[in-house]
C-alpha atoms as a PDB file:
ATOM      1  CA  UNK A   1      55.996 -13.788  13.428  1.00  0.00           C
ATOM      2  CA  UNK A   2      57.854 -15.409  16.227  1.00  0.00           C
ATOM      3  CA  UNK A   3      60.866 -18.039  15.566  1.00  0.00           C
ATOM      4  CA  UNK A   4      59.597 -21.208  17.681  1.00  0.00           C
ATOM      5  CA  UNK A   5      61.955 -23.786  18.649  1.00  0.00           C
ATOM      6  CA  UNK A   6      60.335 -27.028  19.120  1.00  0.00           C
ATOM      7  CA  UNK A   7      60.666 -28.669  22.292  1.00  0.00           C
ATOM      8  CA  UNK A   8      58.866 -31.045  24.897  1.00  0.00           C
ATOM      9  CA  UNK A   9      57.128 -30.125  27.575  1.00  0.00           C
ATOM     10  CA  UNK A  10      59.462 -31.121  30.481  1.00  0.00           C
ATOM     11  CA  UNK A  11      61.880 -28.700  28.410  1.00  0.00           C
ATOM     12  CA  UNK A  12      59.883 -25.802  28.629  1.00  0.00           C
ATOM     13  CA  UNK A  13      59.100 -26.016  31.685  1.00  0.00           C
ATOM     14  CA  UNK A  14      62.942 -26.132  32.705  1.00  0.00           C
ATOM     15  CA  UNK A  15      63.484 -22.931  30.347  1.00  0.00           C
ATOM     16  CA  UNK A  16      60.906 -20.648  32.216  1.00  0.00           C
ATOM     17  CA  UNK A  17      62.113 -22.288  35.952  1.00  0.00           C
ATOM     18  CA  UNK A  18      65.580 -20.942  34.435  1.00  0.00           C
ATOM     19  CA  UNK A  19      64.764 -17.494  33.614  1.00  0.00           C
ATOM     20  CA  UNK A  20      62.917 -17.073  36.876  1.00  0.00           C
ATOM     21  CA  UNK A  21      64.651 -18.344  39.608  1.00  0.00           C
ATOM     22  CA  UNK A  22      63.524 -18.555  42.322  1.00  0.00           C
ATOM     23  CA  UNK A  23      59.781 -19.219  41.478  1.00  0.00           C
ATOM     24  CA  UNK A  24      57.475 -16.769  42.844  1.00  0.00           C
ATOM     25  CA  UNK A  25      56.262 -18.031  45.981  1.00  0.00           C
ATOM     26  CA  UNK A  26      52.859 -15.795  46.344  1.00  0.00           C
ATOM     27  CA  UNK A  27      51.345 -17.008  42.926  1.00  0.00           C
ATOM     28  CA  UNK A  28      51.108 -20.131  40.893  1.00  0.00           C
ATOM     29  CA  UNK A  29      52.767 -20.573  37.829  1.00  0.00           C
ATOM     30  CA  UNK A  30      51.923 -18.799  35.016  1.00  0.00           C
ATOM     31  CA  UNK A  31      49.803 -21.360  32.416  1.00  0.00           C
ATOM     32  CA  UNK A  32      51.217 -21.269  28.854  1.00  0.00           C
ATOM     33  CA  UNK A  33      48.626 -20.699  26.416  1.00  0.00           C
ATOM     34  CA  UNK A  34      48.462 -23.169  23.556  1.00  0.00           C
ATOM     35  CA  UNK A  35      45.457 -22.092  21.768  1.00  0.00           C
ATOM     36  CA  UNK A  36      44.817 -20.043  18.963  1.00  0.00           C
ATOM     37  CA  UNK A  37      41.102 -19.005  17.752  1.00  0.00           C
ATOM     38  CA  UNK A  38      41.438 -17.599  13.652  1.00  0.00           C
ATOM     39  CA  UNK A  39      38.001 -17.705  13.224  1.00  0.00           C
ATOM     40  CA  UNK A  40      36.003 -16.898  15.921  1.00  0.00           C
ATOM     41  CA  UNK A  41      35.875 -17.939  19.603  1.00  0.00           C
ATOM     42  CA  UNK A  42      33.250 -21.005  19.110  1.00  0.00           C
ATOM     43  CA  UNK A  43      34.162 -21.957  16.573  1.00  0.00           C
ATOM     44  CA  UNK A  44      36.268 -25.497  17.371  1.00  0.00           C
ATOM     45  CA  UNK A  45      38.133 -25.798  13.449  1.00  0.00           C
ATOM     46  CA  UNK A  46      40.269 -22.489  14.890  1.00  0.00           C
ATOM     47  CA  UNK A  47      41.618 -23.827  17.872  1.00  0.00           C
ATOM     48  CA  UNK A  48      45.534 -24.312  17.009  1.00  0.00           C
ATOM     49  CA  UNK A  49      48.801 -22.983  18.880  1.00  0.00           C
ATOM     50  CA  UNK A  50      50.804 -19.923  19.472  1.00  0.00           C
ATOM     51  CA  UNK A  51      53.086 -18.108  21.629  1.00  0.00           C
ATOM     52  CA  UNK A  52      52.102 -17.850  24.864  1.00  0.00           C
ATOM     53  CA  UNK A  53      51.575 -14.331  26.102  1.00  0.00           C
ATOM     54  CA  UNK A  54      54.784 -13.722  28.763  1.00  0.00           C
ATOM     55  CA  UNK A  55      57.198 -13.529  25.682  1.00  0.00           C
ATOM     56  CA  UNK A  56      59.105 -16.088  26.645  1.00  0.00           C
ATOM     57  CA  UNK A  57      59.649 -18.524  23.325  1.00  0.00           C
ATOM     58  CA  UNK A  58      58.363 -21.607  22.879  1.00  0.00           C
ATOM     59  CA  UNK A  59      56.825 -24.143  21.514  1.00  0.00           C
ATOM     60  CA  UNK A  60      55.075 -27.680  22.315  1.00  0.00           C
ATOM     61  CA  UNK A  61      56.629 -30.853  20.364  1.00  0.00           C
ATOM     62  CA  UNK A  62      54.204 -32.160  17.901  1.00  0.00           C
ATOM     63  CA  UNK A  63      52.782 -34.666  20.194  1.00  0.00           C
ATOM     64  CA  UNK A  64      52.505 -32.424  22.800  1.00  0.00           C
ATOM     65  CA  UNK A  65      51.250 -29.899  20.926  1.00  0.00           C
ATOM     66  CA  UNK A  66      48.483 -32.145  19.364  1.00  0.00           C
ATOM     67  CA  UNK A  67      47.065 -33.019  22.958  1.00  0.00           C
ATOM     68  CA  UNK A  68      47.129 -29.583  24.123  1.00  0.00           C
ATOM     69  CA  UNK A  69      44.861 -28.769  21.026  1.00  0.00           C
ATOM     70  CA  UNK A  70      42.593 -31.512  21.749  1.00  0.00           C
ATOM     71  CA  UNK A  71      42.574 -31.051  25.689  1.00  0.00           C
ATOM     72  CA  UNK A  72      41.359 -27.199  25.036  1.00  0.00           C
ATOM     73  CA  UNK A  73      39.091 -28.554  21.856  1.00  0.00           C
ATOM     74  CA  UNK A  74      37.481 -31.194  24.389  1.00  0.00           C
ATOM     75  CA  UNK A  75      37.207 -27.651  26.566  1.00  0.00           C
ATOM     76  CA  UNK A  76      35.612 -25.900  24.211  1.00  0.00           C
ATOM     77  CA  UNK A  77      33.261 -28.252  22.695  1.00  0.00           C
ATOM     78  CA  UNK A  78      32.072 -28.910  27.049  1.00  0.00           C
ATOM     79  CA  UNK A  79      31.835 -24.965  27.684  1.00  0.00           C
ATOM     80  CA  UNK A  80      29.365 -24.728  24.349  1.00  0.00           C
ATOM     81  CA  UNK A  81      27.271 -28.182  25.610  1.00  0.00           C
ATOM     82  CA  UNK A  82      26.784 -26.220  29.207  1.00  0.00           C
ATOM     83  CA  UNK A  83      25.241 -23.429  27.576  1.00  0.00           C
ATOM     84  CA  UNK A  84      21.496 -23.088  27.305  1.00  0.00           C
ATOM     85  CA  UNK A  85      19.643 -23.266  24.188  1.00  0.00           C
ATOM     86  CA  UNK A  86      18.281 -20.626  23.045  1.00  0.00           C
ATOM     87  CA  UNK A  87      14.010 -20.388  23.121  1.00  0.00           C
ATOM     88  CA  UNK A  88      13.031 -21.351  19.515  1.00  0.00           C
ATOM     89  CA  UNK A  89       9.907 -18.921  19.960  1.00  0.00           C
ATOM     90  CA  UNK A  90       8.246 -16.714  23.113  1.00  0.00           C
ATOM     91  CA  UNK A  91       5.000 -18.993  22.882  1.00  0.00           C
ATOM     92  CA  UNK A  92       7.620 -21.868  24.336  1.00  0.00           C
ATOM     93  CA  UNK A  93       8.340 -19.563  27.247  1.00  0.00           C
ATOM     94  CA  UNK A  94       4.763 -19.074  28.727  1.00  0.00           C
ATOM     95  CA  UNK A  95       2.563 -21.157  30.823  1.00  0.00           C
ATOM     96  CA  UNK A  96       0.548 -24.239  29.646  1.00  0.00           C
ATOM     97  CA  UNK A  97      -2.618 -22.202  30.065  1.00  0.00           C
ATOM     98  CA  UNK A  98      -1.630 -19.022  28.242  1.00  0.00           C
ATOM     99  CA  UNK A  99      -0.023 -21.504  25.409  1.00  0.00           C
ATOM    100  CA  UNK A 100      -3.314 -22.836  25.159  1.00  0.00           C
ATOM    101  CA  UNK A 101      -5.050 -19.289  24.921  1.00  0.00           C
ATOM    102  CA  UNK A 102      -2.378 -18.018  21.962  1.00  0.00           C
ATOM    103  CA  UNK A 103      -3.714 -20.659  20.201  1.00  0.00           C
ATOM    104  CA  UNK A 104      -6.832 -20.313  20.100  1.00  0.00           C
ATOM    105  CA  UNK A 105      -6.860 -16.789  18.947  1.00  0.00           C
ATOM    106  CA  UNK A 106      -3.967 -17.916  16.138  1.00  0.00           C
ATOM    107  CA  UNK A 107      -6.807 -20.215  14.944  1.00  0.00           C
ATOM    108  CA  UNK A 108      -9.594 -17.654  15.107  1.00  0.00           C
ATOM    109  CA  UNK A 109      -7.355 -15.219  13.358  1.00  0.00           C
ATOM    110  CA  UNK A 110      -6.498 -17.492  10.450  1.00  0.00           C
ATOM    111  CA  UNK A 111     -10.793 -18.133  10.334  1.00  0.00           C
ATOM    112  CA  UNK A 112     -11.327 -14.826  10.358  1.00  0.00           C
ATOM    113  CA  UNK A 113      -8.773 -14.283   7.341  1.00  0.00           C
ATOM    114  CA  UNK A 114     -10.774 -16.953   5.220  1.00  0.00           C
ATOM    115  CA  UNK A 115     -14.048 -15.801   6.440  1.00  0.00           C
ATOM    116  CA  UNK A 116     -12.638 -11.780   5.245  1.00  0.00           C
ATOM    117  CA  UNK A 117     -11.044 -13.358   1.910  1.00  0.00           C
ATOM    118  CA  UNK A 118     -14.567 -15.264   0.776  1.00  0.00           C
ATOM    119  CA  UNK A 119     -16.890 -12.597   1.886  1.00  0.00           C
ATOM    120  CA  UNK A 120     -15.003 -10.306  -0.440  1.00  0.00           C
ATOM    121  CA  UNK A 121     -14.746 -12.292  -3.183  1.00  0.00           C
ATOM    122  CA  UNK A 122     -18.560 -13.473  -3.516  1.00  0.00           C
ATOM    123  CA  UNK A 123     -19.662  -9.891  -3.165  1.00  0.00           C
ATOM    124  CA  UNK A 124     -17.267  -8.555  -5.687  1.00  0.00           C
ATOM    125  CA  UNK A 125     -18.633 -11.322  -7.732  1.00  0.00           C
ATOM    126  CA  UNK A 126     -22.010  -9.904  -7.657  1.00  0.00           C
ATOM    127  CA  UNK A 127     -21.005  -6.351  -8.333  1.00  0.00           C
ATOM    128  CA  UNK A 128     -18.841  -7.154 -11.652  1.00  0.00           C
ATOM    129  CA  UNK A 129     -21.760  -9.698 -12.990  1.00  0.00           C
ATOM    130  CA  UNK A 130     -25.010  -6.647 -12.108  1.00  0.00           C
ATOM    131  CA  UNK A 131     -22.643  -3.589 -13.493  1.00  0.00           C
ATOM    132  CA  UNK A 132     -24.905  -0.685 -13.543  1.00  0.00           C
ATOM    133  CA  UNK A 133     -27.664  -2.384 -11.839  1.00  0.00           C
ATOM    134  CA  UNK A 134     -26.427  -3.419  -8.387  1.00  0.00           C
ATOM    135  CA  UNK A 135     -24.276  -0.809  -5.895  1.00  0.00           C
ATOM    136  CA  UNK A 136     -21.131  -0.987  -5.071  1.00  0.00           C
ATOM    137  CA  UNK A 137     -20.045  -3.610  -2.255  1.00  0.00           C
ATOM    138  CA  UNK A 138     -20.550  -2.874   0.772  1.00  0.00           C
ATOM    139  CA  UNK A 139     -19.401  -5.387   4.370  1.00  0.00           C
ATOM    140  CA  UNK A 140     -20.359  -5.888   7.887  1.00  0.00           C
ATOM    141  CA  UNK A 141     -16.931  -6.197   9.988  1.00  0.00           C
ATOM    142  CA  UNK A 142     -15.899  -7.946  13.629  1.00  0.00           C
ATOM    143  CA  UNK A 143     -12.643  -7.149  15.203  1.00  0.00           C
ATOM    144  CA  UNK A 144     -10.083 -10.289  15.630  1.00  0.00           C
ATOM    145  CA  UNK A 145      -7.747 -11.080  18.457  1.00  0.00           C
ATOM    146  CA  UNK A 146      -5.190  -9.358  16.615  1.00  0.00           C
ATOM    147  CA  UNK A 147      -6.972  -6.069  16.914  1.00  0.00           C
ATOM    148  CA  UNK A 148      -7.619  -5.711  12.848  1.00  0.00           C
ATOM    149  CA  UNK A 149     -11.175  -5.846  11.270  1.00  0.00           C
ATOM    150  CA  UNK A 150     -12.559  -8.379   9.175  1.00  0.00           C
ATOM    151  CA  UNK A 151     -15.229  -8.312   7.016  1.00  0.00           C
ATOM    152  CA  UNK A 152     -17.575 -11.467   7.977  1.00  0.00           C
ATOM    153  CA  UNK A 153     -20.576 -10.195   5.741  1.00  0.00           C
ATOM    154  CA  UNK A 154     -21.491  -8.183   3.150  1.00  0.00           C
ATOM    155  CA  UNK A 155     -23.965  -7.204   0.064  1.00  0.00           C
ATOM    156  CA  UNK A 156     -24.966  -5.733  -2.979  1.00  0.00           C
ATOM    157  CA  UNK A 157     -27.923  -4.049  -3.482  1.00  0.00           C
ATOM    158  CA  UNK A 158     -29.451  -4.722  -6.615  1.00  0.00           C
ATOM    159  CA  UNK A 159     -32.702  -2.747  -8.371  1.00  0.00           C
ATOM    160  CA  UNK A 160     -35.268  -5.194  -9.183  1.00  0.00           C
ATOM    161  CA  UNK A 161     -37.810  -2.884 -10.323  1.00  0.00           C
ATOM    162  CA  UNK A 162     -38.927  -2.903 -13.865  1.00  0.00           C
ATOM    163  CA  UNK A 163     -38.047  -0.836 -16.843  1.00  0.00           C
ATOM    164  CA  UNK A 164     -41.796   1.166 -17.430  1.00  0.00           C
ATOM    165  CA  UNK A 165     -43.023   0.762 -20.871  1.00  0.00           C
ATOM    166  CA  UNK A 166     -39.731  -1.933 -22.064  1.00  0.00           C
ATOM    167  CA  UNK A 167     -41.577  -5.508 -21.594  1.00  0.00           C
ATOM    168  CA  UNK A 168     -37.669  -6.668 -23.565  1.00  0.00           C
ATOM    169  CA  UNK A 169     -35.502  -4.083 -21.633  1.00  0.00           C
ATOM    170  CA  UNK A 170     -37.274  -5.408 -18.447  1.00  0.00           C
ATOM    171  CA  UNK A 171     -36.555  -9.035 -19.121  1.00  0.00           C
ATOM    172  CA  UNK A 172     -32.863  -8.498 -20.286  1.00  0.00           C
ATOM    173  CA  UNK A 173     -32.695  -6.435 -16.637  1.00  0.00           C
ATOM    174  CA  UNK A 174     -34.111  -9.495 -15.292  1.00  0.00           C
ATOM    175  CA  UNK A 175     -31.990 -12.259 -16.547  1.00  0.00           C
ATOM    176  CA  UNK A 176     -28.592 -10.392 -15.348  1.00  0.00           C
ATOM    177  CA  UNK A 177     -30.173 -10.407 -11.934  1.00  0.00           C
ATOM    178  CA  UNK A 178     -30.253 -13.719 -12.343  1.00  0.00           C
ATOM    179  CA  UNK A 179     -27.000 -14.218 -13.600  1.00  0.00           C
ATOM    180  CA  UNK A 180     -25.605 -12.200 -10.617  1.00  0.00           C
ATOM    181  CA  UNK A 181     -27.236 -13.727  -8.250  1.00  0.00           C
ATOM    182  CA  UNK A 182     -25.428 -16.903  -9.378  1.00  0.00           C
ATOM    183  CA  UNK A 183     -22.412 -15.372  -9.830  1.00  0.00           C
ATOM    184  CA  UNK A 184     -20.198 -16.831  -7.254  1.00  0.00           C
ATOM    185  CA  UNK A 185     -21.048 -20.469  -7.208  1.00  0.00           C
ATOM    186  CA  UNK A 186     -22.227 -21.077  -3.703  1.00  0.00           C
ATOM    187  CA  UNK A 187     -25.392 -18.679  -3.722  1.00  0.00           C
ATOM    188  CA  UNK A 188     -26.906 -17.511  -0.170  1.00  0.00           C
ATOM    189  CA  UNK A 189     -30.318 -17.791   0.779  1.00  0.00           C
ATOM    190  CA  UNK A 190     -30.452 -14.147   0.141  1.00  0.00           C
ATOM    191  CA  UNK A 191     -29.151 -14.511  -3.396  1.00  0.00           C
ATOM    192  CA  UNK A 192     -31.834 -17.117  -3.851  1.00  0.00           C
ATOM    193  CA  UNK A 193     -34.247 -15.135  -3.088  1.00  0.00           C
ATOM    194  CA  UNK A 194     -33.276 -12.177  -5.430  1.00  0.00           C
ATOM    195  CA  UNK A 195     -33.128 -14.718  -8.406  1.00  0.00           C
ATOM    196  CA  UNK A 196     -36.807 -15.619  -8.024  1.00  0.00           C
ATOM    197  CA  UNK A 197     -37.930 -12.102  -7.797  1.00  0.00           C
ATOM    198  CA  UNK A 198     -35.837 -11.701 -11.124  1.00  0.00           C
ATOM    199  CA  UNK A 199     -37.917 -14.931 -12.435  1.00  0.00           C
ATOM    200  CA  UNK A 200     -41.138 -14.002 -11.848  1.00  0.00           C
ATOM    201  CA  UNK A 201     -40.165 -10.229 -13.406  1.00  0.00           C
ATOM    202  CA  UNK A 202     -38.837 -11.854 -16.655  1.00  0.00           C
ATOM    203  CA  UNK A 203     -42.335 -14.115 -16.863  1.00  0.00           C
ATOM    204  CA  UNK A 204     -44.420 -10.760 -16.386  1.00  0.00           C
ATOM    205  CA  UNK A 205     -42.148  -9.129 -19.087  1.00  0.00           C
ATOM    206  CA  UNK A 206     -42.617 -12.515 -21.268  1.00  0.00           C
ATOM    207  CA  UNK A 207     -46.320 -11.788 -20.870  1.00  0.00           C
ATOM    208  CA  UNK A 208     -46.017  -8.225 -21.407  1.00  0.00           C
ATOM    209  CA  UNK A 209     -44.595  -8.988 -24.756  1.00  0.00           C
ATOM    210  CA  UNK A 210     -46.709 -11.606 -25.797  1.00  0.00           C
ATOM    211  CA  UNK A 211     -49.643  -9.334 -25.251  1.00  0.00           C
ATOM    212  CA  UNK A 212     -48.069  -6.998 -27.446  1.00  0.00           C
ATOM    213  CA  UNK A 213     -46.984  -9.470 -30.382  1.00  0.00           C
ATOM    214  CA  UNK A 214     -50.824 -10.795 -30.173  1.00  0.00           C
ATOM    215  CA  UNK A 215     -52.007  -7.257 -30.521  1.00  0.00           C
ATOM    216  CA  UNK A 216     -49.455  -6.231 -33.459  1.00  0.00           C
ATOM    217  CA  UNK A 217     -51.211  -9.606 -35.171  1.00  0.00           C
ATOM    218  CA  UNK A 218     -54.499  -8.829 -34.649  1.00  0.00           C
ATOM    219  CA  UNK A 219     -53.949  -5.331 -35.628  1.00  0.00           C
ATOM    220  CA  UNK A 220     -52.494  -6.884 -39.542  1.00  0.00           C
ATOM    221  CA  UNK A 221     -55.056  -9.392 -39.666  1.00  0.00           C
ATOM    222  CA  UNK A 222     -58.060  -6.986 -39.177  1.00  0.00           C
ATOM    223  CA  UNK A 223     -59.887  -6.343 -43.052  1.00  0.00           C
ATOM    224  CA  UNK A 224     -59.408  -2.868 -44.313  1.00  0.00           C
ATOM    225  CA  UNK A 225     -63.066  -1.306 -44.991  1.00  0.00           C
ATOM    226  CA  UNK A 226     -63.054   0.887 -48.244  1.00  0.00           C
ATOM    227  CA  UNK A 227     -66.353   3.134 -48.087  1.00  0.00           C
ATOM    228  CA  UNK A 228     -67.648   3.725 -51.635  1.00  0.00           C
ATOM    229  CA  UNK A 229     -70.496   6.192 -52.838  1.00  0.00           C
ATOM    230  CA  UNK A 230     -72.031   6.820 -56.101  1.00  0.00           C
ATOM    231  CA  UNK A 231     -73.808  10.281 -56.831  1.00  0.00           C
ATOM    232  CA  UNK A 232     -75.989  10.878 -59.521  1.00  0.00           C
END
């Protein structure tokens, strides 16, 4: 570290005229540097003082030394107000028109993400309530602006056909079509449709086994006929 000897300004100034004498007459003076940047060069809490960079040993008195450090601070604090801001994001940078178009496709995307996100989870729905009955899931896609696919419809296909010879396996088949169908909470027109075809199957296999339970009756009820012969 340098030993500083505090002095004025007009002091100073005498000491360098001293040491070089005569002045140069081809250049200006040289400017003593009075700032000092310890933690970075915008940052304004580092400006301070310090030796300028000829060698020559001085130092400011304290009240000249607090003005230089507010003369380059008001500097400092001016250079960093010319300076432009920087964009906050590219959108900001284009033309009203092509603003306007980026938006629109940032709003389809984000539809297309809900549409994707419900499609999935009604049709998964259906396949966990069916199980063996109903096929996987399966989905109808459209491309977005972004390039990626999402799914915008989909289904599961379901077998509806009766169990031959069960009337009570039948309707059982026929009430968890039902229950699928109804699964996710805001049923389609499709999945309408699929739980009346399961309605009218459970009423035929309701017939089916009343039929049977009337013929199991009749069967008890009828008298038994004992044939007996005498010979002699």
């Amino acid at each position: 570290m340098r030993i500083v000897h505090v002095v004025d300004a007009a002091q100073a100034q005498a000491q360098v005229q001293a040491r070089f004498s005569p002045p140069p007459t081809t250049s200006p003076p040289r400017r003593i540097q009075a700032i000092n940047r310890q933690t970075g060069p915008d940052d304004p809490s580092g400006v301070g003082t310090s030796p300028p960079d000829d060698g020559i040993s001085l130092a400011l008195s304290p009240e000249s030394r607090e003005a230089a450090r507010q003369a380059m601070l008001e500097e400092l604090l001016a250079s960093q107000a010319k300076r432009p801001s920087p964009p906050t994001g590219d959108a900001k940078e284009l033309p009203p028109e092509e603003q306007a178009e980026r938006a629109r496709e940032e709003q389809a995307v984000q539809e297309l993400q809900t549409r994707d996100r419900e499609v999935r989870a009604h049709e998964h729905a259906h396949a966990a309530a069916i199980g063996n009955s109903g096929s996987s899931p399966t989905f109808t896609y459209q491309a977005g602006p972004d390039g990626r696919l999402y799914a915008i419809g989909g289904e599961v296909k379901i077998d509806t056909s009766e169990v031959a010879g069960d009337p009570e396996a039948t309707l059982r088949k026929a009430q968890q079509i039902t229950q699928a169908a109804f699964a996710p909470g805001d049923p389609s027109a499709e999945d309408r449709r699929a739980a009346t075809m399961a309605t009218a199957m459970a009423a035929r296999a309701r017939q089916e086994l009343a039929r049977q339970k009337e013929e199991n009756a009749q069967e008890q009820a009828a008298p038994t006929v004992h044939h007996i012969s005498q010979n002699g």
